[in-house]
Structure formats: C-alpha cells, structure tokens
Protein backbone atom coordinates (compact mmCIF):
# COMPACT_ATOMS: atom_id res chain seq x y z
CA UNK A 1 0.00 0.00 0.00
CA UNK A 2 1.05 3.31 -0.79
CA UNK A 3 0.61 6.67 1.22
CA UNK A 4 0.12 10.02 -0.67
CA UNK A 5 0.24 13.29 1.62
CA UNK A 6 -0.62 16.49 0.04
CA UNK A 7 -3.08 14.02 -2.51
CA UNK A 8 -5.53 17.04 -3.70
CA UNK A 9 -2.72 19.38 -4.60
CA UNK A 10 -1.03 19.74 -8.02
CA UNK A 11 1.55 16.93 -7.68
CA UNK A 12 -0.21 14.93 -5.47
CA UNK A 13 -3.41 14.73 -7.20
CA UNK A 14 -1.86 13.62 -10.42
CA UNK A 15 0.20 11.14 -8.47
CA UNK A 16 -2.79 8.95 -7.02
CA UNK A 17 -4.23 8.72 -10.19
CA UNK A 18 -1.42 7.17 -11.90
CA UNK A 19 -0.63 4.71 -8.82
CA UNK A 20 -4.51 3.89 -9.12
CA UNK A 21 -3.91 3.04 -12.73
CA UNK A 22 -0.95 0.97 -12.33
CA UNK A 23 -3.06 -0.79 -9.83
CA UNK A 24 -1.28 -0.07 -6.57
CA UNK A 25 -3.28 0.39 -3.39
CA UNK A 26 -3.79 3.77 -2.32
CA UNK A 27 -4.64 5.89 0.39
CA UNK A 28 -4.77 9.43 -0.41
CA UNK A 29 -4.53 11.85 2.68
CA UNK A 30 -4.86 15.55 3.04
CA UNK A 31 -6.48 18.43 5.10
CA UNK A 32 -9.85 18.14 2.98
CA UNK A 33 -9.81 15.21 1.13
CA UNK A 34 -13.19 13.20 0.63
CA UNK A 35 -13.87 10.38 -1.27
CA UNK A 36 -15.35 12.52 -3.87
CA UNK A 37 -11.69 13.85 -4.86
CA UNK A 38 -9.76 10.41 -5.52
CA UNK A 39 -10.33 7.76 -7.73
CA UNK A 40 -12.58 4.34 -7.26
CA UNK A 41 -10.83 2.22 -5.10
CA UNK A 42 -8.33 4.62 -3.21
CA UNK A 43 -8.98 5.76 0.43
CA UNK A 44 -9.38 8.92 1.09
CA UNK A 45 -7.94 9.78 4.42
CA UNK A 46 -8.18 13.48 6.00
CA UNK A 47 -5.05 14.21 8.18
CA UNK A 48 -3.48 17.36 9.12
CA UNK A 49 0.36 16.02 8.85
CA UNK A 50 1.25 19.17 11.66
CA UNK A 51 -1.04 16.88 13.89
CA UNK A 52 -0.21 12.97 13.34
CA UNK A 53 -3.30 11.05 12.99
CA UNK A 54 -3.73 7.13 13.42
CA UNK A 55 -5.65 7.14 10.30
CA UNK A 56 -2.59 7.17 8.34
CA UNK A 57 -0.85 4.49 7.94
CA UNK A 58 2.52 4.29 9.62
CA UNK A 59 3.80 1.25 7.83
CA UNK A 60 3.15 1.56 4.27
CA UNK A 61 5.20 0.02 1.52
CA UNK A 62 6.15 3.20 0.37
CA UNK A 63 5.19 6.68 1.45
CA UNK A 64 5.10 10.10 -0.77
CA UNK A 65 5.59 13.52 1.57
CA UNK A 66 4.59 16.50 0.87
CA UNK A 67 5.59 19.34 3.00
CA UNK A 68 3.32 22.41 2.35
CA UNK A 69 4.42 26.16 3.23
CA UNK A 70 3.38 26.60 6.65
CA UNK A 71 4.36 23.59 7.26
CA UNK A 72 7.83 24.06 6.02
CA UNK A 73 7.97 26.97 7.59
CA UNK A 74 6.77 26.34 10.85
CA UNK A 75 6.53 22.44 11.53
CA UNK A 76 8.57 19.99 13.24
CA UNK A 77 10.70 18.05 10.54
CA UNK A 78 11.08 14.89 13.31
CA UNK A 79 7.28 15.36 14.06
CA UNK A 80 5.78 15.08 10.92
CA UNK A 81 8.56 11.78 9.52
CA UNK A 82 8.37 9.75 12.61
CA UNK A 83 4.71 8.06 11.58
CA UNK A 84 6.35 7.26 8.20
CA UNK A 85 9.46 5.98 9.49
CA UNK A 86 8.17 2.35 9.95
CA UNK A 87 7.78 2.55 6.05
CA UNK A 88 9.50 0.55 3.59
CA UNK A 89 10.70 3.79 1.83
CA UNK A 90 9.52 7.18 2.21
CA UNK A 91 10.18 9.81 -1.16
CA UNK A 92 10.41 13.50 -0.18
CA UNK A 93 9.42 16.34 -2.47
CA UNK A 94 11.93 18.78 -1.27
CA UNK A 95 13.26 22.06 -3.08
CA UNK A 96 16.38 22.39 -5.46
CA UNK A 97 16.90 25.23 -3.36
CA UNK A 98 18.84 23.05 -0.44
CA UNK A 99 21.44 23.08 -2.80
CA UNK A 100 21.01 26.86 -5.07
CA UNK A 101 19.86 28.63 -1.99
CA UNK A 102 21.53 26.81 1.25
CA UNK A 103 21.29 30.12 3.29
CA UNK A 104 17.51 30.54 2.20
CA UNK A 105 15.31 30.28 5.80
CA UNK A 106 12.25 28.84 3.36
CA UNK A 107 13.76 27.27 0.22
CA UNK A 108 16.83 26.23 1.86
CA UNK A 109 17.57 25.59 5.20
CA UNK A 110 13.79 24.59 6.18
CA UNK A 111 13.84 21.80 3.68
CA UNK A 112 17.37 20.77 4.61
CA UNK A 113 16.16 20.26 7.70
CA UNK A 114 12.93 17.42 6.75
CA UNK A 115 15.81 16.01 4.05
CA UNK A 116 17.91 15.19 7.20
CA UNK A 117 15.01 13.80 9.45
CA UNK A 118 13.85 11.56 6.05
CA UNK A 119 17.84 10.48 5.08
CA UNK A 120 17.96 9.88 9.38
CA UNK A 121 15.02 7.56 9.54
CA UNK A 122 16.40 4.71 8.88
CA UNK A 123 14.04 4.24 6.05
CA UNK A 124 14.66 3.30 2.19
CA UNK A 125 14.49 7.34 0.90
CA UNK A 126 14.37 8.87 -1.90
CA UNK A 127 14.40 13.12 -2.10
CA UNK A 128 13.08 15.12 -5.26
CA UNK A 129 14.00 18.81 -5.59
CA UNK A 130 12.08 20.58 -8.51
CA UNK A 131 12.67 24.19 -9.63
CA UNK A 132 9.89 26.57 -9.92
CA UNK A 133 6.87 25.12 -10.79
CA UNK A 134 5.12 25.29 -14.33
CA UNK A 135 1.29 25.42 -12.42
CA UNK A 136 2.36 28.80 -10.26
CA UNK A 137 1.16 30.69 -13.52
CA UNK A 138 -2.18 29.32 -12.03
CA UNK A 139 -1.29 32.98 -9.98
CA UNK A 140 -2.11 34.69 -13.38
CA UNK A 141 -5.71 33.30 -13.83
CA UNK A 142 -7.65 35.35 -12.57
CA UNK A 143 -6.26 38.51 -14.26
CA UNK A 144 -6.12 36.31 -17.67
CA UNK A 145 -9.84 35.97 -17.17
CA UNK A 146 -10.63 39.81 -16.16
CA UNK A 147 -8.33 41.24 -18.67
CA UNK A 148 -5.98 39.11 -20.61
CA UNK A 149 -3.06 40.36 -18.84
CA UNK A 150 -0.68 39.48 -16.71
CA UNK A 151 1.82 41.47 -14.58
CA UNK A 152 4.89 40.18 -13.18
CA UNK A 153 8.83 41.55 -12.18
CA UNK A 154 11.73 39.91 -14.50
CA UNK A 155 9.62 39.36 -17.92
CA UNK A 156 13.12 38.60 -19.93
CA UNK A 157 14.73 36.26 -17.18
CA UNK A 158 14.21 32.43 -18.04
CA UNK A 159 14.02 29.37 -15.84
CA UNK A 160 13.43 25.81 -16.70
CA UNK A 161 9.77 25.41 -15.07
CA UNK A 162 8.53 22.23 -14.28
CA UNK A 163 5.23 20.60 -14.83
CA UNK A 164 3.45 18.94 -11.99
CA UNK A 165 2.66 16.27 -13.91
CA UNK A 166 6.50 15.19 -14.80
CA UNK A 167 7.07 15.58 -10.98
CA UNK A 168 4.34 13.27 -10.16
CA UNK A 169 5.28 10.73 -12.90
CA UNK A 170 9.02 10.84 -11.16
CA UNK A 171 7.33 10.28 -7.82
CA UNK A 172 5.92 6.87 -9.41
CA UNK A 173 8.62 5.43 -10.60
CA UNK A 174 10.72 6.09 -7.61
CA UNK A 175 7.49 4.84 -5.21
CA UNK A 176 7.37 1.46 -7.29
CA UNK A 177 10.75 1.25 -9.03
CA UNK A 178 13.92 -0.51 -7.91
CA UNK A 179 16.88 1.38 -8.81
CA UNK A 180 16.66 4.96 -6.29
CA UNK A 181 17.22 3.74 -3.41
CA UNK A 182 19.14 7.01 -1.47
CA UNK A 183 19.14 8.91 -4.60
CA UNK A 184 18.75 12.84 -4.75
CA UNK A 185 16.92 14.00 -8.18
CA UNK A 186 16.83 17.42 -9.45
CA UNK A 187 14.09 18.21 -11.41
CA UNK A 188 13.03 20.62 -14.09
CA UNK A 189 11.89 21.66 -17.54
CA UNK A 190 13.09 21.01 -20.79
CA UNK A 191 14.03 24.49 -21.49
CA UNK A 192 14.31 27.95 -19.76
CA UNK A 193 11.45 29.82 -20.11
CA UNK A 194 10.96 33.47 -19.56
CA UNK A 195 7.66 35.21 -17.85
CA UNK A 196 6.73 36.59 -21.09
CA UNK A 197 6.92 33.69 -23.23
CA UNK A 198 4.72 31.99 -20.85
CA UNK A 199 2.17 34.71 -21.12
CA UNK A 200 2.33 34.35 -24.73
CA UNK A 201 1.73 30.25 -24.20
CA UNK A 202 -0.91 31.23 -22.18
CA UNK A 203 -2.39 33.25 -25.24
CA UNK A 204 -1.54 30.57 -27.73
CA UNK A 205 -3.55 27.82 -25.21
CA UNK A 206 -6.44 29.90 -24.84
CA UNK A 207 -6.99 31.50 -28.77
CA UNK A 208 -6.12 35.28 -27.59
CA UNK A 209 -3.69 37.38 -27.18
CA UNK A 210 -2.36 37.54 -23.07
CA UNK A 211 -0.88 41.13 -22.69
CA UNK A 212 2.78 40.87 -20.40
CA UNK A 213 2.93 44.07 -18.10
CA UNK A 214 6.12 44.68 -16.54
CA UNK A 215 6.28 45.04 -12.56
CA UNK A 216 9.03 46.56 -10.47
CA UNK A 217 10.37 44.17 -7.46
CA UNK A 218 8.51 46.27 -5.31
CA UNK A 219 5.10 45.78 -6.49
CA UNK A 220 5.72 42.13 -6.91
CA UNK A 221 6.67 41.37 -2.95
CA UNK A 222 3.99 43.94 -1.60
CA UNK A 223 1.46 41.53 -3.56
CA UNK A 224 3.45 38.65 -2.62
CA UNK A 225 3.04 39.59 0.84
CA UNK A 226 -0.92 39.11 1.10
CA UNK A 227 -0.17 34.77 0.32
CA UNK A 228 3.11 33.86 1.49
CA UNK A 229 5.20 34.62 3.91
CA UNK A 230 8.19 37.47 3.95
CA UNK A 231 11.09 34.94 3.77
CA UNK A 232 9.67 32.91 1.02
CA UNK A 233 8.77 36.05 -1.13
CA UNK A 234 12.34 37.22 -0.82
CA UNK A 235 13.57 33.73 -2.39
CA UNK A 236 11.23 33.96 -4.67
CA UNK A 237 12.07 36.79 -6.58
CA UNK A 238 15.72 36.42 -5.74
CA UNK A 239 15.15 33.14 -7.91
CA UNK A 240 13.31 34.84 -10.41
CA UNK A 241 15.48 37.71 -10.94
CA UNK A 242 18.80 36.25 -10.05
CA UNK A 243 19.04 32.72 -10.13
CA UNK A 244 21.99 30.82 -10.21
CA UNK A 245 23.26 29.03 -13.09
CA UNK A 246 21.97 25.84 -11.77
CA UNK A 247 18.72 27.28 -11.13
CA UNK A 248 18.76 28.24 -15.04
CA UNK A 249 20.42 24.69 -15.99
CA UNK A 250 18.29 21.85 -17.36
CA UNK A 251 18.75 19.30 -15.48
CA UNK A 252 18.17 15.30 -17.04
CA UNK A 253 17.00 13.41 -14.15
CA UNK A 254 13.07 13.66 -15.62
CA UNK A 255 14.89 12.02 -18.83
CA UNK A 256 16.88 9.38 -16.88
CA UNK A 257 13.70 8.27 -14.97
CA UNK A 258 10.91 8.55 -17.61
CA UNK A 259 12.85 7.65 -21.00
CA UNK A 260 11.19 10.82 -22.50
CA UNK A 261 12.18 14.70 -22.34
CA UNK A 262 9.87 16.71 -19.91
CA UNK A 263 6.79 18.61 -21.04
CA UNK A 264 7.48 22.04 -22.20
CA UNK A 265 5.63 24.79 -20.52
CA UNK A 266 3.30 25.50 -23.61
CA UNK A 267 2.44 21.44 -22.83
CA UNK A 268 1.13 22.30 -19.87
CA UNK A 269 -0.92 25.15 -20.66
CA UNK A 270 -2.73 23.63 -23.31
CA UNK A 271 -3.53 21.05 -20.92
CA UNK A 272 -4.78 23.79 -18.41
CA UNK A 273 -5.80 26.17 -20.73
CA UNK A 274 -9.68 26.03 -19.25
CA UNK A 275 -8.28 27.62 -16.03
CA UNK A 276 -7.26 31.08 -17.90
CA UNK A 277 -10.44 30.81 -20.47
C-alpha cells in the first residue's frame, strides 16, 4: 500500500491517479480530502500532517511527503517523519533550493532540515527537488480571465519550469521502481522559459492574445506579501530575478527516470488552458 500526503494538490493529485492506474493500493490523505476527490478504489484519508493522525498508515510500503508552506515553515521536521518511518521507503518532495539557496530560511535551510530527518530515519528514501513550478502561472488566472493580462517583475529572465505532472510521474517510478534507493533528483523543464513567453503560451492555449505588463520588485513582494510569507517572497524573486546558473540549468533526471524529455511549458498550458479561459 502506498501513502500520498498532500493528494488534492497539483503533484499529489496527479500522483494517485497514476498509482490507481498501475493498480497499486492507495490511500490518499490531506487536510480536505473526501472520497469525492480520488479515484474508485483509493482511500481517502483526512489528516493534518502538523497533527499525526492514526488514520494514516505508519507502515506503508512506500510513502510520498509532501511538505506544504506553513508547514515548512513552521513544523517539526522529526514530528511530521516519525509516523512514516516504519515505512519501507519514504520519497520526499523537497526544493532544489537546499542546494542553489543553502542560506535561504524557506527554500533552503527549512527543507534541509525534513531532508535530514527523512535520510535519518532509517528508512529506504528517496528526495526530489524541482525548480519553480510550471502550475504557479495558475497565480495569473484570474487577471487572464478579467483582462488578458498578466503582470509580473523579470519578464526577460528564463528558468526551466517544471510541470506537476512530470514531478508526479518521477514520484511513481521512484514509489514502485527498484533502482533509487538514497538517490537525490533534481528536477526541471526542458528548457528555460521566460515570464513573457509563458504569457504568450498562455495566449496561444487559450486562442487570444495575453498582454505581459512589466512590474518593479517592489510591487511584486507587496502583492506577494498578502499569500506567502516574507522569507519565502524574498527567495522567490531572488530566484526569479537572479538565479543561479543551476537554477537556469536543465537538469536530465526527468529524462533518466521517464525515458522521455519533460513537457514544455506551452504542454502544460494547453492542458490547463480552461483555467485562464
């Protein structure tokens, strides 16, 4: 049996379906979860992972954790792995920031800190750290809808986004798989993209024209600030306007685990495009 935290989010969503389809018994747990929001056949289980609950199983054959932000930011790494440790293997969706942005409070040193606890449980592990994600244009929607625009700081600087799905697919094989055992994968798209070629995939997806206006680094961290916390909006837009090489590198674990090259951005949107209609 396999254990999916964080099973109605982007990643995790995607991830029960395809361990549903491979046939692989499922239990699906998150804050709101009902059966209404997983396939036939998979148990939905609603557990707040900041408070342990005995509905989850603590001795799965394989476990997928998801940390969300307040979480991350506020949690107990040795709190939230200790039901999981009785596992037979436990993959961790962690940050590539642990190693672009080791100083980082939120995409750094908080997710050091659960990759420890996992690597110290003396459980089979497995740790994924994916770049920015493809579905945080999701951000844009409602603006796409209102206006066709978007607004956002660094329109010309590119970074290899990732789609969800890819991640998910990743988390899979690694749940199911023989083979990455201990193993650290870096994740990310095929290709740098910058914010206003997305905007323009985001116009291509839905049959109109998406206008890009430019923001200052200001106005993107005072809107920032009404979703996320301070430290993480910092990060954020030092990635987006600074990154590091390796933040702008394509990395070719997604190839090495899935035998195919990662969805492109425009992928993704097409897929999505009802969101921004």
């Amino acid at each position: 049996m396999i254990v999916v935290t964080g099973a109605t989010g982007n990643v995790g969503r995607t991830l029960v379906r395809i361990l549903a389809e491979q046939g692989h018994e499922v239990t699906a747990a998150s804050r709101r979860v009902t059966d209404g929001d997983v396939p036939p056949g998979v148990r939905a289980v609603a557990a707040d992972l900041s408070r342990p609950s005995a509905d989850v199983p603590s001795a799965a054959d394989a476990v997928f954790l998801l940390v969300g932000g307040d979480l991350m930011m506020a949690g107990d790494p040795a709190r939230v792995v200790a039901p999981f440790a009785g596992s037979g293997k436990i993959v961790l969706l962690s940050s590539q920031g642990v190693a672009t942005r080791p100083d980082s409070l939120s995409h750094g040193r908080a997710f050091a800190a659960f990759e420890q606890v996992v690597m110290d449980s003396g459980t089979d592990w497995t740790i994924l750290r994916p770049g920015g994600f493809a579905s945080n244009a999701y951000a844009w929607a409602s603006a796409i809808k209102a206006t066709r625009t978007i607004a956002a700081p660094f329109g010309e600087v590119g970074l290899p986004v990732i789609d969800p799905g890819d991640i998910a697919a990743v988390a899979a094989a690694t749940l199911t798989q023989p083979g990455h055992t201990n193993a650290i994968y870096e994740l990310t798209g095929p290709m740098p993209t910058t914010p206003r070629q997305r905007a323009a995939a985001i116009g291509d997806a839905i049959g109109e024209p998406v206008t890009f206006i430019d923001q200052t680094r200001e106005e993107a961290h005072a809107q920032m600030l009404t979703f996320m916390p301070a430290p993480v909006a910092d990060t954020t837009l030092d990635i987006l306007g600074t990154p590091t090489v390796r933040e702008q590198t394509v990395s070719p674990d997604v190839q090495k685990i899935l035998g195919r090259a990662p969805a492109t951005f425009a992928d993704w949107a097409k897929r999505n495009a009802a969101a921004f209609r």
